[in-house]
C-alpha atoms as a PDB file:
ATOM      1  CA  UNK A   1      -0.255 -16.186  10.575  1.00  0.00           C
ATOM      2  CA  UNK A   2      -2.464 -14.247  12.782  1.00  0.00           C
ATOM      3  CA  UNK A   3      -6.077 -12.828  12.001  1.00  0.00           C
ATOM      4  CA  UNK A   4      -5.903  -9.076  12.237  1.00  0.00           C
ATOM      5  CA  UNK A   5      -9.595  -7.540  12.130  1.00  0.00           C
ATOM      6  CA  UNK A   6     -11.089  -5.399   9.541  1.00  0.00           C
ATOM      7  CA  UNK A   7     -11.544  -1.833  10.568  1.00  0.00           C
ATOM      8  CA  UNK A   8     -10.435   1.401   9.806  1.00  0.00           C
ATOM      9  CA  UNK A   9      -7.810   4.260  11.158  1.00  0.00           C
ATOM     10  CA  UNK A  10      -6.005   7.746  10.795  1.00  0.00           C
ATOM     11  CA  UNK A  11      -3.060   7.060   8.356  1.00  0.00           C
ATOM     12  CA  UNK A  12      -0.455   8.955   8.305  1.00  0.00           C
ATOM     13  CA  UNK A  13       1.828  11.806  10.052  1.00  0.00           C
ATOM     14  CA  UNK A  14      -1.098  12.520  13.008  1.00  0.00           C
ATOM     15  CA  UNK A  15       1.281  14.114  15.191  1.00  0.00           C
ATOM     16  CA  UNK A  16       2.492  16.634  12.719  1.00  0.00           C
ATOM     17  CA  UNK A  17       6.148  16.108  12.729  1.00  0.00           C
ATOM     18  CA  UNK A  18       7.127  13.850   9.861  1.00  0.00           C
ATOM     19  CA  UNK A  19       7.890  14.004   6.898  1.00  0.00           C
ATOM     20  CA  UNK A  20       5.990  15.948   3.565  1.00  0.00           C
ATOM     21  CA  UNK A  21       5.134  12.597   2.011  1.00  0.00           C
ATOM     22  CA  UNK A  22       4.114  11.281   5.029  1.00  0.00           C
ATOM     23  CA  UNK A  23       0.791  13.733   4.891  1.00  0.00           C
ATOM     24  CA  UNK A  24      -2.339  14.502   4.444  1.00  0.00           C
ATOM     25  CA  UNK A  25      -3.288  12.292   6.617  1.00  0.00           C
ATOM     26  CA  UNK A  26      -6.575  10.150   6.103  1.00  0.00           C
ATOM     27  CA  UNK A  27      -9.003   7.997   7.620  1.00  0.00           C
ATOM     28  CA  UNK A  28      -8.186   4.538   5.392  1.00  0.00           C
ATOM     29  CA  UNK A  29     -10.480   1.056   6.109  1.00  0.00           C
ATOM     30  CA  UNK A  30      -9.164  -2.394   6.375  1.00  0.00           C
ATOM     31  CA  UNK A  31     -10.951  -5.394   5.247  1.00  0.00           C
ATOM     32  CA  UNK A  32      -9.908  -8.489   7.456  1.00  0.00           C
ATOM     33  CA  UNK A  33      -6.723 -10.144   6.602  1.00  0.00           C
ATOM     34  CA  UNK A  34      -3.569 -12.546   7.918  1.00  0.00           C
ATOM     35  CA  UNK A  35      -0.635 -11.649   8.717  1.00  0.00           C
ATOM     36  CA  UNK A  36       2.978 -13.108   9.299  1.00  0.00           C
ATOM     37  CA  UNK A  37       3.316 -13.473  13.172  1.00  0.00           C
ATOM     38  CA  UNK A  38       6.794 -13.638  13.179  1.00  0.00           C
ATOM     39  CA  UNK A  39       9.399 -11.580  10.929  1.00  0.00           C
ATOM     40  CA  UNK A  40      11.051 -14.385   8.080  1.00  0.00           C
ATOM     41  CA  UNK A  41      14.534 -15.660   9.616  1.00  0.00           C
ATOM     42  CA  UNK A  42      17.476 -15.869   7.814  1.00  0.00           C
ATOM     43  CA  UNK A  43      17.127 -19.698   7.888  1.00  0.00           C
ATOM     44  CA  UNK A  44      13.834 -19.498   6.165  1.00  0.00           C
ATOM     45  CA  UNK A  45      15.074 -16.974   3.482  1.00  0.00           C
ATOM     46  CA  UNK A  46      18.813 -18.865   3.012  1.00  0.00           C
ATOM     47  CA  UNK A  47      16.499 -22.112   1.977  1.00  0.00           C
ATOM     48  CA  UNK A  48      14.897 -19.258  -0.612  1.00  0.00           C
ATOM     49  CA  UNK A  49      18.435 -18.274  -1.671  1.00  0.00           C
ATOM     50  CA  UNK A  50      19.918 -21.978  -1.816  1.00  0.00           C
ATOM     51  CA  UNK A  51      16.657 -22.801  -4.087  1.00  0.00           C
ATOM     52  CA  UNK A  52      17.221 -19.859  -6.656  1.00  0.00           C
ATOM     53  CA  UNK A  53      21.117 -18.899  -6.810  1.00  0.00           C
ATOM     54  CA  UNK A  54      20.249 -15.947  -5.335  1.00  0.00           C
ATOM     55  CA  UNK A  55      23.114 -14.295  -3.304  1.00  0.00           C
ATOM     56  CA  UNK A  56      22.489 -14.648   0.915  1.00  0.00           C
ATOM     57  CA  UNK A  57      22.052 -11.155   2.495  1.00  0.00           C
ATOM     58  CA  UNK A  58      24.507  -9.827   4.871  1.00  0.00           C
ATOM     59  CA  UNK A  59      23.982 -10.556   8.423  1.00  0.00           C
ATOM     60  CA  UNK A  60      26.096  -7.677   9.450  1.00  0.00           C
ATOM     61  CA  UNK A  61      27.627  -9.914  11.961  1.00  0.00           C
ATOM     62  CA  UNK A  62      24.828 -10.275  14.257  1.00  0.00           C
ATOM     63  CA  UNK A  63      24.086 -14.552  13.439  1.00  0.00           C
ATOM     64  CA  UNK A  64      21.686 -16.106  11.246  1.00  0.00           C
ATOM     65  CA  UNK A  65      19.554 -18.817  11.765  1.00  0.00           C
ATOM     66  CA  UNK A  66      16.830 -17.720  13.788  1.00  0.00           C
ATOM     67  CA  UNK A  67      17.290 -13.610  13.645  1.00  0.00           C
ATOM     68  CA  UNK A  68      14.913 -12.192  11.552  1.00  0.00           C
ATOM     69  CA  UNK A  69      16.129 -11.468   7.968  1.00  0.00           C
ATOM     70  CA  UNK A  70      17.795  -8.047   6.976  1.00  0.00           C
ATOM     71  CA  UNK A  71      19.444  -6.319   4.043  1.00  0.00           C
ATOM     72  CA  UNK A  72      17.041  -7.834   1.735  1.00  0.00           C
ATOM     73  CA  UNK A  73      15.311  -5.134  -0.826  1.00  0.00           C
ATOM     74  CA  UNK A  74      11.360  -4.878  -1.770  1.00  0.00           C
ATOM     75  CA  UNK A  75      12.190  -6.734  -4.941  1.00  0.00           C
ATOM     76  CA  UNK A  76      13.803  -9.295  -2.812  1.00  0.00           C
ATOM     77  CA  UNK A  77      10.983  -9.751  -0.351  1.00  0.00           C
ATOM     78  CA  UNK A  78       8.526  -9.804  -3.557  1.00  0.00           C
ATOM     79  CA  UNK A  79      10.279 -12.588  -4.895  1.00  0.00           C
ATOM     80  CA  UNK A  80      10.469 -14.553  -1.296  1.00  0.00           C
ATOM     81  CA  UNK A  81       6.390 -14.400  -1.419  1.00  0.00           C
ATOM     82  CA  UNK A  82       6.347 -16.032  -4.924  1.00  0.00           C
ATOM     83  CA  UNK A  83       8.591 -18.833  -4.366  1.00  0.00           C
ATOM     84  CA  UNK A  84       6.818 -19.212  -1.023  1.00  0.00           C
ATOM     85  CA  UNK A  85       3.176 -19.571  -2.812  1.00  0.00           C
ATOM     86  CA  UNK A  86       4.984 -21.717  -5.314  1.00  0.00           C
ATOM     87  CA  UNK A  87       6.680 -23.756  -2.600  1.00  0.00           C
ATOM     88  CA  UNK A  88       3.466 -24.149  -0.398  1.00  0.00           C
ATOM     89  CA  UNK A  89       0.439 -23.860  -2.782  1.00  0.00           C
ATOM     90  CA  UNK A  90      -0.863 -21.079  -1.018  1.00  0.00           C
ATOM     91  CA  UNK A  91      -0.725 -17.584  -1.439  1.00  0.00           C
ATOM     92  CA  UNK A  92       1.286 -14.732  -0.118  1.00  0.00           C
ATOM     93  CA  UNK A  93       2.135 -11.488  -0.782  1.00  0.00           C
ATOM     94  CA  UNK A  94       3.684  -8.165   1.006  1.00  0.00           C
ATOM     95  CA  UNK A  95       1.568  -6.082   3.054  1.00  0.00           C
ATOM     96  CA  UNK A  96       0.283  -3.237   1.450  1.00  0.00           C
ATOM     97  CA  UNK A  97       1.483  -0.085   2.870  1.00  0.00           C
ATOM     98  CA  UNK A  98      -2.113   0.442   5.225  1.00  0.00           C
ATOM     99  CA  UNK A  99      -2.365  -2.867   6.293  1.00  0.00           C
ATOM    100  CA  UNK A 100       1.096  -2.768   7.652  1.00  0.00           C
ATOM    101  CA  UNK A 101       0.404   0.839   9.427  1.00  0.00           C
ATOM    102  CA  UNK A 102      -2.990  -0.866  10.552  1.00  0.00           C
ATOM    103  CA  UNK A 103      -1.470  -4.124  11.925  1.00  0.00           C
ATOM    104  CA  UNK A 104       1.925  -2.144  13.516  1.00  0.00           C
ATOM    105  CA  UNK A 105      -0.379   0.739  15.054  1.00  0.00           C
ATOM    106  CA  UNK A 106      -2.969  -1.995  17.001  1.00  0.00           C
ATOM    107  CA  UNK A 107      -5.514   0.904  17.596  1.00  0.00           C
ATOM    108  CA  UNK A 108      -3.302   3.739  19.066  1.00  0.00           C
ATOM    109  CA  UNK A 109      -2.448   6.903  17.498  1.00  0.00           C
ATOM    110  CA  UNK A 110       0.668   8.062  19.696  1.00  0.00           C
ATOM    111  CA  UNK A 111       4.058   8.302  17.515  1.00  0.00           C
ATOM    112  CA  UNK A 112       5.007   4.640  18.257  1.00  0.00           C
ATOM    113  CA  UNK A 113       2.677   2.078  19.841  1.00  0.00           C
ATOM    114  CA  UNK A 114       3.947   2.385  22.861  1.00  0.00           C
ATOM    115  CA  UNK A 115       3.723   6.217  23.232  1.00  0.00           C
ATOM    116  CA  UNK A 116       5.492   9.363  21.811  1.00  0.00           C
ATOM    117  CA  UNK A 117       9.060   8.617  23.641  1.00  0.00           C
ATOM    118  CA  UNK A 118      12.160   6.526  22.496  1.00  0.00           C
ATOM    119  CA  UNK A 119      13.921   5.518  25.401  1.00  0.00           C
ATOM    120  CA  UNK A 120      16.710   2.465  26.025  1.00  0.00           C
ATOM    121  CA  UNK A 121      14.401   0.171  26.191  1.00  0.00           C
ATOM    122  CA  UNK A 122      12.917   0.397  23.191  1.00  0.00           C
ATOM    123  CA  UNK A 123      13.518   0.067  19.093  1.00  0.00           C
ATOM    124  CA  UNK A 124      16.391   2.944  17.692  1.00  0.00           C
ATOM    125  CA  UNK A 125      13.245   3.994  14.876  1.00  0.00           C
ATOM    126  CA  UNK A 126      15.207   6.578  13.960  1.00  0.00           C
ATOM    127  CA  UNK A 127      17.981   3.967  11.899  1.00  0.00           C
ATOM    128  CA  UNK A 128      16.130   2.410   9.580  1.00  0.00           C
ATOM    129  CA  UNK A 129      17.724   1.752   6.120  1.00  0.00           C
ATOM    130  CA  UNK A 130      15.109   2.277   3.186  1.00  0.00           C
ATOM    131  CA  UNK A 131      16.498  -0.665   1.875  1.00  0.00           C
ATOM    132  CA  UNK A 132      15.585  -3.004   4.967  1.00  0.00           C
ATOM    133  CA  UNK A 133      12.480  -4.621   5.131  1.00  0.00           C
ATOM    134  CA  UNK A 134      10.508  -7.047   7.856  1.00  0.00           C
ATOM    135  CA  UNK A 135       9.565  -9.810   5.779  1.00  0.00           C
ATOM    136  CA  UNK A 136       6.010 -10.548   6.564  1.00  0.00           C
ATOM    137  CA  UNK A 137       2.815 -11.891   4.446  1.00  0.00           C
ATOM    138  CA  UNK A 138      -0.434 -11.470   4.195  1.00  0.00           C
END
């Protein structure tokens, strides 16, 4: 877990070229909070899935163990954070939708945080599956 300050930002579509629910956009503030460091690896959810019967998601072929989890739903992720604060006695819980925009956007407000562009050596943004989710707790 890693400290990320309270403050505030833009949220939203400020470059004008996404999406209709992506708008208006509007300044939100951020009370201070922890967040994952690290995405949750398939190891670390399969112990989750061993524990409750729960089916193991698809790696797609890429390896498990230490790759970060994938193909898991919201509902999924949800009930990670519970068995988690169960397993651990602490609590955890999902980012809330600014917190993770907050956190991901580290002060900038280009497209991406590294600028406007895609190029090869960078993230494909453009693939994501509604269904995938980064695991990752506040």
């Amino acid at each position: 877990m890693v400290w990320i300050p309270a403050g505030s930002f833009k949220m939203s579509d400020i470059q004008g070229s996404g999406y209709d629910d992506e708008k208006p956009v509007h300044r939100v503030s951020i009370d201070r909070f922890a967040m994952g460091k690290y995405e949750v690896t398939f190891a670390e959810y399969d112990k989750f899935a061993e524990a409750t019967g729960r089916t193991k998601p698809d790696d797609e072929g890429w390896g498990r163990g230490k790759r970060p989890v994938i193909n898991v739903s919201w509902n999924d992720a949800t009930a990670y954070a519970k068995w988690l604060s169960k397993q651990t006695s602490k609590n955890y819980r999902l980012p809330t939708e600014a917190e993770w925009e907050y956190a991901a956007r580290a002060g900038t407000e280009t497209k991406y945080w590294w600028g406007n562009n895609i190029s090869t050596n960078k993230a494909n943004c453009d693939n994501l599956h509604s269904d995938q989710y980064k695991i990752l707790f506040t």
